[in-house]
N, C-alpha and C. Protein backbone atom coordinates (compact mmCIF):
# COMPACT_ATOMS: atom_id res chain seq x y z
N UNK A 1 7.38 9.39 -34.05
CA UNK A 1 6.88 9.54 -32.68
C UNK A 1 7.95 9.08 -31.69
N UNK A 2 7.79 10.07 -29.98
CA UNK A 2 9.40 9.36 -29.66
C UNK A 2 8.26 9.03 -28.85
N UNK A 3 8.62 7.66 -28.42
CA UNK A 3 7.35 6.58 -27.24
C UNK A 3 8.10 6.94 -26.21
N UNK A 4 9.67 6.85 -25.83
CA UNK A 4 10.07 7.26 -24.16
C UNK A 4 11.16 7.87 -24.37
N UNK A 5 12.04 8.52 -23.43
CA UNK A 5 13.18 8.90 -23.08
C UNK A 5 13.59 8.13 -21.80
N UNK A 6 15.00 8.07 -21.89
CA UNK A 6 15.71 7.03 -21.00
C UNK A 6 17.40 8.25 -21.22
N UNK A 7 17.19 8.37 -19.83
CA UNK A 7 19.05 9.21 -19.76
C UNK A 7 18.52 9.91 -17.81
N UNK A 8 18.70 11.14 -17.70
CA UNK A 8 19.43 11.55 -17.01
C UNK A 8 19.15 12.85 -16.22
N UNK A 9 18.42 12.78 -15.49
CA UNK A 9 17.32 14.09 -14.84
C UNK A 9 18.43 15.33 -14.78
N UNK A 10 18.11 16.70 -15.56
CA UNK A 10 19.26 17.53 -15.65
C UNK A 10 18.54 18.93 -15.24
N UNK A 11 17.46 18.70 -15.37
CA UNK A 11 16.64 20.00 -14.12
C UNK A 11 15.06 19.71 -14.25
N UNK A 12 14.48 20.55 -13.16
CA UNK A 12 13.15 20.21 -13.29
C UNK A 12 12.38 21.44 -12.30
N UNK A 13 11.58 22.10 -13.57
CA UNK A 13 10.79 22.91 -12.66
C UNK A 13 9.42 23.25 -13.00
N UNK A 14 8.65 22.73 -12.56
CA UNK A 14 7.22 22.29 -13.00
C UNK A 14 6.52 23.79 -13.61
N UNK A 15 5.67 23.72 -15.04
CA UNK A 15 6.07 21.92 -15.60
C UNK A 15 6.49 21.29 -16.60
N UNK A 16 7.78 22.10 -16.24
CA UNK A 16 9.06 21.79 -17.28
C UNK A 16 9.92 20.90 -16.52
N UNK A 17 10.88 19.75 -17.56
CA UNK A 17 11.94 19.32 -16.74
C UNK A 17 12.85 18.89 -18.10
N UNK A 18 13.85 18.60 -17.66
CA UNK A 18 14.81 18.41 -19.04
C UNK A 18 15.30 17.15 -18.40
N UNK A 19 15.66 16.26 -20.02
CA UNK A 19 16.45 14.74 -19.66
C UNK A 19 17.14 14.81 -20.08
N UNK A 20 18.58 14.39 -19.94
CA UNK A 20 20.40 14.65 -20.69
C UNK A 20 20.16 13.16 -21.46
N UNK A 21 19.90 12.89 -22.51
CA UNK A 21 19.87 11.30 -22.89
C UNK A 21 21.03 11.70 -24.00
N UNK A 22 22.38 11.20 -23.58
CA UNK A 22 23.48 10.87 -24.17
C UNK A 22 23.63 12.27 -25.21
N UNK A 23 23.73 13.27 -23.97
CA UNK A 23 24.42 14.68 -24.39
C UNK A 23 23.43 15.30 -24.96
N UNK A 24 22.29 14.76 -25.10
CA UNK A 24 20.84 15.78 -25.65
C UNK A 24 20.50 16.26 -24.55
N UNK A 25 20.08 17.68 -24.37
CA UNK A 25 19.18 17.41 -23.34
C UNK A 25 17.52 18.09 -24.04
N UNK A 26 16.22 17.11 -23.57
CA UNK A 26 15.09 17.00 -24.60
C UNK A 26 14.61 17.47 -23.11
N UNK A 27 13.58 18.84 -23.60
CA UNK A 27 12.62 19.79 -22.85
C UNK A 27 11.25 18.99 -22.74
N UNK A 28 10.58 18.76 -21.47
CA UNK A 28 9.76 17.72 -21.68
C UNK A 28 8.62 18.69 -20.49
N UNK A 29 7.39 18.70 -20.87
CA UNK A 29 6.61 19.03 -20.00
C UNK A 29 5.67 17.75 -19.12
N UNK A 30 5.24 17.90 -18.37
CA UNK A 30 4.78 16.87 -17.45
C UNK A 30 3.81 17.43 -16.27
N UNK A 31 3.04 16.22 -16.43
CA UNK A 31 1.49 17.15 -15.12
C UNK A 31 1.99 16.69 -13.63
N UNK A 32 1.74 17.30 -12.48
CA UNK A 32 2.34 17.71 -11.62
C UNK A 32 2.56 15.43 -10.74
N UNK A 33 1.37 14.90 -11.21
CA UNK A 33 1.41 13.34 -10.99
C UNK A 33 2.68 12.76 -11.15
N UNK A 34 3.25 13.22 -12.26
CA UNK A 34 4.70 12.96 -12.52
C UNK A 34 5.84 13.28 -12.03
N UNK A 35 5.71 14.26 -11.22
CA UNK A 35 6.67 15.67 -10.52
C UNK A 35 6.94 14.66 -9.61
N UNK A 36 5.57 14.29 -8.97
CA UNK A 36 5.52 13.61 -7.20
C UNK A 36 6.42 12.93 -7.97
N UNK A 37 6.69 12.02 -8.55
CA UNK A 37 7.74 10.89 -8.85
C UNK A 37 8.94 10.78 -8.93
N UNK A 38 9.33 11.98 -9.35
CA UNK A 38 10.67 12.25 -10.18
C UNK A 38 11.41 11.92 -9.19
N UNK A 39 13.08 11.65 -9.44
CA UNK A 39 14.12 11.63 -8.43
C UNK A 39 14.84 12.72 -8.22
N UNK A 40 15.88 12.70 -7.61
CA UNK A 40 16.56 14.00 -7.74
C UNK A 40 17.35 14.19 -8.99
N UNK A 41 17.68 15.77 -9.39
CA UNK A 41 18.44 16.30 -10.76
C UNK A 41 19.94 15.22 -9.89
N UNK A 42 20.49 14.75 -11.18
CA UNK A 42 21.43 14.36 -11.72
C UNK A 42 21.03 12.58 -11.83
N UNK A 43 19.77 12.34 -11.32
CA UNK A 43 19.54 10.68 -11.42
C UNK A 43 19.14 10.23 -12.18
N UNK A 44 19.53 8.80 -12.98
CA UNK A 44 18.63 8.60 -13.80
C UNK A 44 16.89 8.35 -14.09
N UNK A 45 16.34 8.15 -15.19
CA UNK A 45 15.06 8.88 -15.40
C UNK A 45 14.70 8.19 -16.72
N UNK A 46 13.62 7.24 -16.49
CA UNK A 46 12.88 7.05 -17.82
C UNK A 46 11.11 7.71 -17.99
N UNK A 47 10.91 8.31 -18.88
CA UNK A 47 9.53 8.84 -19.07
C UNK A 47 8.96 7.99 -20.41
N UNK A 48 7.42 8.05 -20.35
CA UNK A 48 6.51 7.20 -21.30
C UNK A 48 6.70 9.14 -21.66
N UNK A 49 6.42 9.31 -22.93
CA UNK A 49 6.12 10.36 -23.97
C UNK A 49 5.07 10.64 -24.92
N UNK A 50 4.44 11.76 -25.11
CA UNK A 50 3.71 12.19 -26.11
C UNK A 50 4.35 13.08 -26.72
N UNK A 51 4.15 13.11 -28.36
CA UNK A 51 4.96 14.24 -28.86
C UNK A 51 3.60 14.81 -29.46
N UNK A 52 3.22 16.28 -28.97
CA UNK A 52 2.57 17.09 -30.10
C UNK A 52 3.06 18.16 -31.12
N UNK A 53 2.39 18.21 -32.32
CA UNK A 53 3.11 18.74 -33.14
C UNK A 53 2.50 19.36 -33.84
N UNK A 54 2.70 20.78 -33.35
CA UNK A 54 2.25 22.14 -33.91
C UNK A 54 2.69 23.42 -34.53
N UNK A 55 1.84 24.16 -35.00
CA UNK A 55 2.71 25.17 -36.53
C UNK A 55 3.81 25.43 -36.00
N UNK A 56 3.93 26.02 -34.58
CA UNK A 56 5.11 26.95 -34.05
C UNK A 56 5.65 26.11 -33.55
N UNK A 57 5.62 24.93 -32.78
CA UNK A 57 6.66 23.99 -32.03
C UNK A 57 6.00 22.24 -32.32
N UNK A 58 7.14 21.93 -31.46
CA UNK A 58 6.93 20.48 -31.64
C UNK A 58 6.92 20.14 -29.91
N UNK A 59 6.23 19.81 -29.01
CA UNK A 59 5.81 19.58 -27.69
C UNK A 59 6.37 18.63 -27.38
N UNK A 60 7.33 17.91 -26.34
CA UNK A 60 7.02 16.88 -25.75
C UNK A 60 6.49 16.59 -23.96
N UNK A 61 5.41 15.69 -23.96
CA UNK A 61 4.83 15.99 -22.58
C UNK A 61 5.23 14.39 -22.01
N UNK A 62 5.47 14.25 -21.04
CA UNK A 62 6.04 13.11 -20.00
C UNK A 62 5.18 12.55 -19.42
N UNK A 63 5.45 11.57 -18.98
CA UNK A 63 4.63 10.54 -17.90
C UNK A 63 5.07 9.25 -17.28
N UNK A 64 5.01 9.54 -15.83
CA UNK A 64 5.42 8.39 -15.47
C UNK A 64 4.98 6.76 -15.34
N UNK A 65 3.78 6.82 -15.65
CA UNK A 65 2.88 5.88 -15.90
C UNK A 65 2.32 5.50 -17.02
N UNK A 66 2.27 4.34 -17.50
CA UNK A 66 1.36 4.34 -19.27
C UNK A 66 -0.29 4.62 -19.11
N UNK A 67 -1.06 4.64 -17.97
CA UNK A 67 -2.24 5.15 -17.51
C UNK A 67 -2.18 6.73 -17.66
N UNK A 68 -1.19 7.46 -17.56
CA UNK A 68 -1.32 8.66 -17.43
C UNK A 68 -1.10 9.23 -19.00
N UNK A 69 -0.52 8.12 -19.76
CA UNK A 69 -0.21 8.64 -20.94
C UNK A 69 -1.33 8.65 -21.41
N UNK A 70 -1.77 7.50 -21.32
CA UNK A 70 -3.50 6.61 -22.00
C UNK A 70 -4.75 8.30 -21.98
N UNK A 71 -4.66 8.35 -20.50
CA UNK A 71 -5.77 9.16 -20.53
C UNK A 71 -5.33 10.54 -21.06
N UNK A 72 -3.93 10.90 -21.00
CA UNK A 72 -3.90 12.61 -21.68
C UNK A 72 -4.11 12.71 -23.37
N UNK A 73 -3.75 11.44 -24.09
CA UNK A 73 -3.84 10.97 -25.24
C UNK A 73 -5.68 11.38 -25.23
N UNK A 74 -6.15 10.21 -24.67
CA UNK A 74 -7.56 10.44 -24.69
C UNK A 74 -8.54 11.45 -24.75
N UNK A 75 -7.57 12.38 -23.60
CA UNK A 75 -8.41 13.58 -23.25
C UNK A 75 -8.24 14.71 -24.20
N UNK A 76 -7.18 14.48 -24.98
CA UNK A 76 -6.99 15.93 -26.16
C UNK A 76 -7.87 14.94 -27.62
N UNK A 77 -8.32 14.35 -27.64
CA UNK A 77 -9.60 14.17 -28.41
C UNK A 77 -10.52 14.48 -28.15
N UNK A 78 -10.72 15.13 -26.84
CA UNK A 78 -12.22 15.42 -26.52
C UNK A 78 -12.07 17.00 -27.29
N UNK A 79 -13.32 17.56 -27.80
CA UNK A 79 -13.83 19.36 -28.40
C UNK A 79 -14.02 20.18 -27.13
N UNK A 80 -12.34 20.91 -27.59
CA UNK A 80 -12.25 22.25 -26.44
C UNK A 80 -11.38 21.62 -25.43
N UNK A 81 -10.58 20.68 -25.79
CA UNK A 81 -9.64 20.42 -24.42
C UNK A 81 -8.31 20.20 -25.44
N UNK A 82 -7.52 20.83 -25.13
CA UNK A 82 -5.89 21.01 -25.25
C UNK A 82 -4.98 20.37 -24.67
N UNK A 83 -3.69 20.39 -25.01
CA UNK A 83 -2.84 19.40 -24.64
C UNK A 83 -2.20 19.86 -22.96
N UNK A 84 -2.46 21.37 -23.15
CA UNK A 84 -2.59 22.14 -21.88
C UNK A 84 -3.63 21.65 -20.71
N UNK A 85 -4.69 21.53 -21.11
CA UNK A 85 -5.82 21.76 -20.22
C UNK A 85 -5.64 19.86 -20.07
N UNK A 86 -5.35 19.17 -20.78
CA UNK A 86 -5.32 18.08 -20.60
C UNK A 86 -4.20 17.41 -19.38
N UNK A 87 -2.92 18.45 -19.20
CA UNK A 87 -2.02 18.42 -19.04
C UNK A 87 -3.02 18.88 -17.35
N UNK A 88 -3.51 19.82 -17.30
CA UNK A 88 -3.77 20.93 -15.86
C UNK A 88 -4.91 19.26 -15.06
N UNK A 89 -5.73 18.69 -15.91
CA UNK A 89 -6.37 17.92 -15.76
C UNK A 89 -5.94 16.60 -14.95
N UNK A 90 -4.41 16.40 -15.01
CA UNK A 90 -3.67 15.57 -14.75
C UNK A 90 -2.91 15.61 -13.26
N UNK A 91 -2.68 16.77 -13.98
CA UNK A 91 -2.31 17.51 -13.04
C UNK A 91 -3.41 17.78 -11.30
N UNK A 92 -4.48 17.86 -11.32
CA UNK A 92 -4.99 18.45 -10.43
C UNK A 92 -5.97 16.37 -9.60
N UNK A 93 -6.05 15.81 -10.91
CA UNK A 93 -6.74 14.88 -10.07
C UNK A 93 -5.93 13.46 -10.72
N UNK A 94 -6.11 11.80 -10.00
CA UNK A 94 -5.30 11.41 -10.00
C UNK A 94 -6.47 10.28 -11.22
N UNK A 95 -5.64 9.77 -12.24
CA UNK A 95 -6.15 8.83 -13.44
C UNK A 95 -7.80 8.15 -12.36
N UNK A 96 -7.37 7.53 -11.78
CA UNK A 96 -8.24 6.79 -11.16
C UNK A 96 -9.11 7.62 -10.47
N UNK A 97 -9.33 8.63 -9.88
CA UNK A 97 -10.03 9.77 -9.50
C UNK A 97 -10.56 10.22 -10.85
N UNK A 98 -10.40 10.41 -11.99
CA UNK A 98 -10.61 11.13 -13.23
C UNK A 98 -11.91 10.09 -13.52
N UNK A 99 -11.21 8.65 -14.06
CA UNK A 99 -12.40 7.39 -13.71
C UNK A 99 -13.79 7.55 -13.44
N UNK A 100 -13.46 7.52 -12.04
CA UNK A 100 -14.46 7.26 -10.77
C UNK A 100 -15.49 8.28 -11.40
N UNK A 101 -14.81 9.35 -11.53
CA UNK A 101 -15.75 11.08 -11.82
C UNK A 101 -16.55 10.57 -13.28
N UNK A 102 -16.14 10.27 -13.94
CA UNK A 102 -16.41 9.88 -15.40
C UNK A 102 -18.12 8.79 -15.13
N UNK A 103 -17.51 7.73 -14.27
CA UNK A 103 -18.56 6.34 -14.00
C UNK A 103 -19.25 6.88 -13.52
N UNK A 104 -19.61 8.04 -12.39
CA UNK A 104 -20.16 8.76 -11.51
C UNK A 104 -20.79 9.81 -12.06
N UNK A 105 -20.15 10.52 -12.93
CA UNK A 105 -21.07 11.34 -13.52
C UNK A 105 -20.87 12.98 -12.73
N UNK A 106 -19.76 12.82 -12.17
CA UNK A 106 -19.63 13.80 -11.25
C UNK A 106 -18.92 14.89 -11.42
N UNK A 107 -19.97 15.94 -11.58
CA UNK A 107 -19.24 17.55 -11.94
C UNK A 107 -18.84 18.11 -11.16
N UNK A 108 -19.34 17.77 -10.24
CA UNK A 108 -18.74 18.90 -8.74
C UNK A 108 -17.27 18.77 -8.51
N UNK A 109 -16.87 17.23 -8.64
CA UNK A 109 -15.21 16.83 -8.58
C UNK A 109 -14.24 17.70 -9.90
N UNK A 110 -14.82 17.35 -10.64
CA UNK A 110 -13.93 17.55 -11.89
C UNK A 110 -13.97 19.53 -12.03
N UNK A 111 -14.89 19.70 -11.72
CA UNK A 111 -15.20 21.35 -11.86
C UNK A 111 -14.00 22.31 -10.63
N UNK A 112 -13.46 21.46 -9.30
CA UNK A 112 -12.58 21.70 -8.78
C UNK A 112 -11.03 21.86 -8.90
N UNK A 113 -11.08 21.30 -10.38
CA UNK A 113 -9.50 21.39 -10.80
C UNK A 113 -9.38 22.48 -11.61
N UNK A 114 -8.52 22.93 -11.44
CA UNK A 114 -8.16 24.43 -11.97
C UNK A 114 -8.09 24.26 -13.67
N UNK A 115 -8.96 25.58 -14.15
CA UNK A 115 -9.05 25.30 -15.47
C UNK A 115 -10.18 24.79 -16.11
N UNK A 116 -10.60 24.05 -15.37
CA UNK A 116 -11.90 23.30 -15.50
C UNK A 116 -13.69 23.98 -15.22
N UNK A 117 -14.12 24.30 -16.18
CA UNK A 117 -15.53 24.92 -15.79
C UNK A 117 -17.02 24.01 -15.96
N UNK A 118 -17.87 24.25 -15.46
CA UNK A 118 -19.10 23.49 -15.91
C UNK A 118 -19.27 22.74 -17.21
N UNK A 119 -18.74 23.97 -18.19
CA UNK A 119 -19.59 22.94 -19.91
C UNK A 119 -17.71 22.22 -19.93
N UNK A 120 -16.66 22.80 -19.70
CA UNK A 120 -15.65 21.64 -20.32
C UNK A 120 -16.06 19.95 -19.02
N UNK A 121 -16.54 20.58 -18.08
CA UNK A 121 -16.88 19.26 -17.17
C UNK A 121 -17.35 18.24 -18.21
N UNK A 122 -19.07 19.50 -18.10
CA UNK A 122 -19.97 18.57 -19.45
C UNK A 122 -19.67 17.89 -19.87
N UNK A 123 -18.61 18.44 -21.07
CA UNK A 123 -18.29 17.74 -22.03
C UNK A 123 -17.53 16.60 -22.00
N UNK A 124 -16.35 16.55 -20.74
CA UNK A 124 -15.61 15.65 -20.47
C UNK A 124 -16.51 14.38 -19.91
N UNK A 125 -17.14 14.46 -19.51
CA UNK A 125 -18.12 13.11 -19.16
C UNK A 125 -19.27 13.00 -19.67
N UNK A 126 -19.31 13.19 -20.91
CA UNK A 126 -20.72 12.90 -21.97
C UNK A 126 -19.41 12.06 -23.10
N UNK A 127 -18.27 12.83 -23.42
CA UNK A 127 -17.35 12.02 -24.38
C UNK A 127 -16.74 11.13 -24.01
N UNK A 128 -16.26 11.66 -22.50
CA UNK A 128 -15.26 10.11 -22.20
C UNK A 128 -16.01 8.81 -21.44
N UNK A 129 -17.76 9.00 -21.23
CA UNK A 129 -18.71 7.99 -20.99
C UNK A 129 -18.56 7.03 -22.20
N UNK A 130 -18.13 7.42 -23.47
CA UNK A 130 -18.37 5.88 -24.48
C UNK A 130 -16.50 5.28 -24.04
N UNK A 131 -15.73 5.76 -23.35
CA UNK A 131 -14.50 5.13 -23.13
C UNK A 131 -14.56 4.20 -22.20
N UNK A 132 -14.74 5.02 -21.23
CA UNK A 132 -15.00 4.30 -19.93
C UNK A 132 -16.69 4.26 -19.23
N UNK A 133 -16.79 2.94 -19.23
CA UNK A 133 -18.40 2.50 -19.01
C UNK A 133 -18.16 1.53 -17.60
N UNK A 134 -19.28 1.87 -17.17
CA UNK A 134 -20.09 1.43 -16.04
C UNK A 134 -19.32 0.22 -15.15
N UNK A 135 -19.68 -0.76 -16.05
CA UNK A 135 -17.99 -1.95 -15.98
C UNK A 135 -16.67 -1.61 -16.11
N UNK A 136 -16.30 -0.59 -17.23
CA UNK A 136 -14.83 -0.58 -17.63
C UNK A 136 -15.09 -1.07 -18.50
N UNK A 137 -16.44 -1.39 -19.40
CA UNK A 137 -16.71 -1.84 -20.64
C UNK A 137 -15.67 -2.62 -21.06
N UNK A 138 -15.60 -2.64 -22.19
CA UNK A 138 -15.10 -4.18 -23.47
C UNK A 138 -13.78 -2.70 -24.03
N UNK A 139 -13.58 -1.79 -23.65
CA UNK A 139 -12.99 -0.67 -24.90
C UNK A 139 -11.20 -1.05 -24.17
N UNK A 140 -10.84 -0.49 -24.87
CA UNK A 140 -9.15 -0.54 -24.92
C UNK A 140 -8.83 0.59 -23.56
N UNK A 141 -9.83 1.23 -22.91
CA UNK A 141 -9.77 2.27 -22.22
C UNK A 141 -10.39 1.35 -20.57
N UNK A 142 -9.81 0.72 -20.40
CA UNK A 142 -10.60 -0.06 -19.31
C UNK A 142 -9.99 -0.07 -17.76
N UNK A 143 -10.38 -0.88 -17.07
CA UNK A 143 -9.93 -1.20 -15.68
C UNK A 143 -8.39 -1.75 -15.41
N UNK A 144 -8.21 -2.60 -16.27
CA UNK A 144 -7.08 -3.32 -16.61
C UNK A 144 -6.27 -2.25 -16.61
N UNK A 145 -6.05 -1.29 -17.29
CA UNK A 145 -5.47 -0.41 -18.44
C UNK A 145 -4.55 0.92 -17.06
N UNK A 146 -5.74 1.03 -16.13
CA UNK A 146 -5.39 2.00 -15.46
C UNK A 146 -4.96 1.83 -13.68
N UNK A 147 -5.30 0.27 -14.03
CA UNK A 147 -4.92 -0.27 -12.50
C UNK A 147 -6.15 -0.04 -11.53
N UNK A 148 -6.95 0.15 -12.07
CA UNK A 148 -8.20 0.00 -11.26
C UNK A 148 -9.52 -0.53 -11.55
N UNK A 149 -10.07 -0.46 -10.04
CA UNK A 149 -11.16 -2.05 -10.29
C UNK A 149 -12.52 -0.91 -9.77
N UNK A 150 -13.59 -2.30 -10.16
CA UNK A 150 -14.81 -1.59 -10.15
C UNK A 150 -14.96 -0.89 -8.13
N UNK A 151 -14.49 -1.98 -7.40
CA UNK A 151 -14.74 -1.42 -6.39
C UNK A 151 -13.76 -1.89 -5.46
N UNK A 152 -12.69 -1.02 -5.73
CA UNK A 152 -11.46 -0.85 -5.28
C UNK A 152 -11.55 0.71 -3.58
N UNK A 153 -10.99 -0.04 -3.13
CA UNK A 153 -11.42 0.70 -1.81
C UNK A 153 -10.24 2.22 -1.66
N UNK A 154 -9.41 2.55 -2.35
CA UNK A 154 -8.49 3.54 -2.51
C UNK A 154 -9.78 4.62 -3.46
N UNK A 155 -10.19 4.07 -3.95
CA UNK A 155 -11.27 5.06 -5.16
C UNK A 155 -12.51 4.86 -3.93
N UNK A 156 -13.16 4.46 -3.62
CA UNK A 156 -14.41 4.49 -2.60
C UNK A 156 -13.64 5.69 -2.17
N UNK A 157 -12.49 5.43 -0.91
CA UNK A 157 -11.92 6.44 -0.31
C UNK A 157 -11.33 8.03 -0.72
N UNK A 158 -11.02 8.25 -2.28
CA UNK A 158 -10.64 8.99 -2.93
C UNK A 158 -12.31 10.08 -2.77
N UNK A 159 -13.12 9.20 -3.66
CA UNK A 159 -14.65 9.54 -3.78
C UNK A 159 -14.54 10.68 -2.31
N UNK A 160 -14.82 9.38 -1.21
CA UNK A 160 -15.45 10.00 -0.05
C UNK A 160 -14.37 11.15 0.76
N UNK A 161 -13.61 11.44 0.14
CA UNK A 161 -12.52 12.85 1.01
C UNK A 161 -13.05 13.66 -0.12
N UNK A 162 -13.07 13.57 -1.52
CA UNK A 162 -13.25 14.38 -2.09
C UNK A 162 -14.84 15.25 -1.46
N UNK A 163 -15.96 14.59 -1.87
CA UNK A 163 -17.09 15.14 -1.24
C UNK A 163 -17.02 15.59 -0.01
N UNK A 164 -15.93 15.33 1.02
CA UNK A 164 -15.64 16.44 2.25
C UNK A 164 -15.30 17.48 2.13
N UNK A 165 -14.51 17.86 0.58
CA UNK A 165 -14.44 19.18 0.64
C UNK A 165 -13.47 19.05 -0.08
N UNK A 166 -12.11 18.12 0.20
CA UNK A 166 -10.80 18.14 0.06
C UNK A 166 -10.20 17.99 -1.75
N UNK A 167 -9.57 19.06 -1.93
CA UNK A 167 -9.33 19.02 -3.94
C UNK A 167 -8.94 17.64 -4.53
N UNK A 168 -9.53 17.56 -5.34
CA UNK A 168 -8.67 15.94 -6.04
C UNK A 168 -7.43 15.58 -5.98
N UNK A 169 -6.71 16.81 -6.30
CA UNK A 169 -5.13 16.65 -6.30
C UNK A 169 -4.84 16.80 -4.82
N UNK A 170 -4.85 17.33 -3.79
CA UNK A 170 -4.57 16.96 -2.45
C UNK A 170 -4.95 15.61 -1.85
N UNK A 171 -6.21 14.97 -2.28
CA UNK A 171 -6.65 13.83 -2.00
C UNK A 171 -5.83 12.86 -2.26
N UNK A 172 -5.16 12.73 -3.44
CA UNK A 172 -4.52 12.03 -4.04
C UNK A 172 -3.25 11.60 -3.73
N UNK A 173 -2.46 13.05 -3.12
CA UNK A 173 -1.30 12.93 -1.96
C UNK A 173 -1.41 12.66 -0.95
N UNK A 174 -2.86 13.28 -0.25
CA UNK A 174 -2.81 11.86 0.94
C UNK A 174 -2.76 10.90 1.01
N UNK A 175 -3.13 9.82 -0.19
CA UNK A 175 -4.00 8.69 -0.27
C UNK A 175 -2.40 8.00 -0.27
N UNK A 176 -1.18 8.73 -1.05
CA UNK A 176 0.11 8.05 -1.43
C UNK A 176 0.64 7.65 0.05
N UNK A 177 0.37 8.29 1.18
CA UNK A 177 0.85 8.28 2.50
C UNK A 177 0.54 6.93 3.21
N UNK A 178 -0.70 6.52 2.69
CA UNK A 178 -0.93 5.62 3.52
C UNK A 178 -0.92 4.44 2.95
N UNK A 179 -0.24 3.46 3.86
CA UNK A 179 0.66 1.92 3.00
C UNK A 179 -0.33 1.05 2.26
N UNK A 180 -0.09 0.19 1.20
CA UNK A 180 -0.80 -0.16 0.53
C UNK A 180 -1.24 -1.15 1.17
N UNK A 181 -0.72 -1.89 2.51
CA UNK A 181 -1.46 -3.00 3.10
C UNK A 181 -2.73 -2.45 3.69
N UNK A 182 -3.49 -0.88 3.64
CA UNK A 182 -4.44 -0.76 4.25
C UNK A 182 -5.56 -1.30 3.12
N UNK A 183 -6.88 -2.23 3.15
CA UNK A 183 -7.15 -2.52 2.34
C UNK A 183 -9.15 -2.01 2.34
N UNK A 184 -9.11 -1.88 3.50
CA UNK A 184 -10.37 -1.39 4.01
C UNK A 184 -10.59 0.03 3.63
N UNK A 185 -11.70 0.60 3.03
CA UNK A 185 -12.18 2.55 2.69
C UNK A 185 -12.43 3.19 4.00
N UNK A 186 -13.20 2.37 4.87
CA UNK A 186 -13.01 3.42 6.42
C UNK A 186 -11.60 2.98 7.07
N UNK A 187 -10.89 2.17 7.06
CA UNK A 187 -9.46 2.71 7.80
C UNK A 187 -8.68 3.30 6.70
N UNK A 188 -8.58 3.13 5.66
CA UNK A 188 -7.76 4.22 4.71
C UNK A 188 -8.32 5.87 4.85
N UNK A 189 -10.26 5.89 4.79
CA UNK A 189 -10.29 7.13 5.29
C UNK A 189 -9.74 7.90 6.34
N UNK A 190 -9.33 6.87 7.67
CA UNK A 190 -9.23 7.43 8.89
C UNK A 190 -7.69 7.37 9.42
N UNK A 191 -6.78 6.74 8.66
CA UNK A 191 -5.29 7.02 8.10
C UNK A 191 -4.85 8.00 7.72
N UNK A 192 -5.73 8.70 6.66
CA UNK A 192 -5.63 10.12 6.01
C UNK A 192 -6.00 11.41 6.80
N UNK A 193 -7.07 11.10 7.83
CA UNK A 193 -7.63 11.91 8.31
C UNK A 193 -6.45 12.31 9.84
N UNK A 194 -5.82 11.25 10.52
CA UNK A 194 -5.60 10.75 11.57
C UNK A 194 -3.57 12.09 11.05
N UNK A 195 -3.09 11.39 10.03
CA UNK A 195 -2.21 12.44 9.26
C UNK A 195 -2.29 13.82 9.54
N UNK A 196 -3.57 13.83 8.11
CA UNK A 196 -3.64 15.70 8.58
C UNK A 196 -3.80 16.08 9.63
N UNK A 197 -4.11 15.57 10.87
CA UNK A 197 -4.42 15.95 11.87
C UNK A 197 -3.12 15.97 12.56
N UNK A 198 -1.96 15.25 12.49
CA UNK A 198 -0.63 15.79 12.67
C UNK A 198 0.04 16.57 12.64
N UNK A 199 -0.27 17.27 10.88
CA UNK A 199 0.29 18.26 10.41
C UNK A 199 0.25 19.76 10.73
């Protein structure tokens, strides 16, 4: 199993990107959470890794976070979700948004990310309810794990743009905009709102 790569950003075009680690360069796919991160091609670059390994190839998928690894790991154990769809999943909403939807019970969020239909919803929050529980339960899959708390005001705020309408994965780039000293859910809502209204 390779756990990370450490070398040398040598292109990147979602959601593919390649790392030069000492004249290799290793083809690495990655959900778009990771993209926002990256630096520019020629900088250096460490990624957390999954390797999957299948008849025709051998996969490797990236992450810039060990939360993001945690849950794509997680999520290709669930029946009927792929390393793909796990990958689009990541892609469209942010770990802690994924959470919230899970504790919540909430299909309408998760059914908005591309790829995603009613029964894979279903299924994703009937299986990943024994991971993540009510508390963040006692499991290895917890609060700790993903940097978030039961009532953390960035997730209140995530919640409440989403039910305005706004996609998980756009929510999620707003939410990066606004400084982490905001600590309050109605001025972080009205930070975000106050933005787009710039744009």
């Amino acid at each position: 199993m390779i756990g990370h790569l450490k070398g040398i950003l040598s292109a990147k075009h979602p959601p593919g990107l390649v790392i030069d680690v000492q004249g290799v360069g290793y083809e690495v796919e990655a959900p778009m959470s990771t993209f926002y991160e990256l630096p520019a091609v020629g900088a250096p670059l460490t990624l957390l890794t999954h390797l999957v390994v299948r008849e025709d190839a051998h996969v490797l998928y990236g992450f810039a976070t060990e939360a993001e690894r945690r849950l794509f790991r997680s999520l290709v154990k669930v029946s009927g979700v792929g390393a793909k769809m796990a990958l689009a999943i990541l892609s469209g909403i942010s770990v802690e948004g994924f959470v919230l939807c899970v504790q919540q019970q909430d299909h309408a969020s998760l059914v908005k990310v591309p790829g995603i239909g009613k029964k894979t919803a279903e299924r994703l929050l009937v299986e990943m309810r024994d991971r993540i529980t009510d508390g963040f339960g006692v499991t290895s899959f917890n609060a700790a794990a993903f940097g978030a708390k039961e009532h953390d005001p960035r997730g209140e705020a995530f919640s409440a743009l989403v039910s305005l309408g706004y996609k998980p994965g756009e929510v999620s780039q707003m939410l990066k905009a606004v400084p982490d000293s905001e600590t309050r859910t109605e001025e972080i809502i009205r930070r975000v709102l106050q933005n787009l209204a710039r744009k």
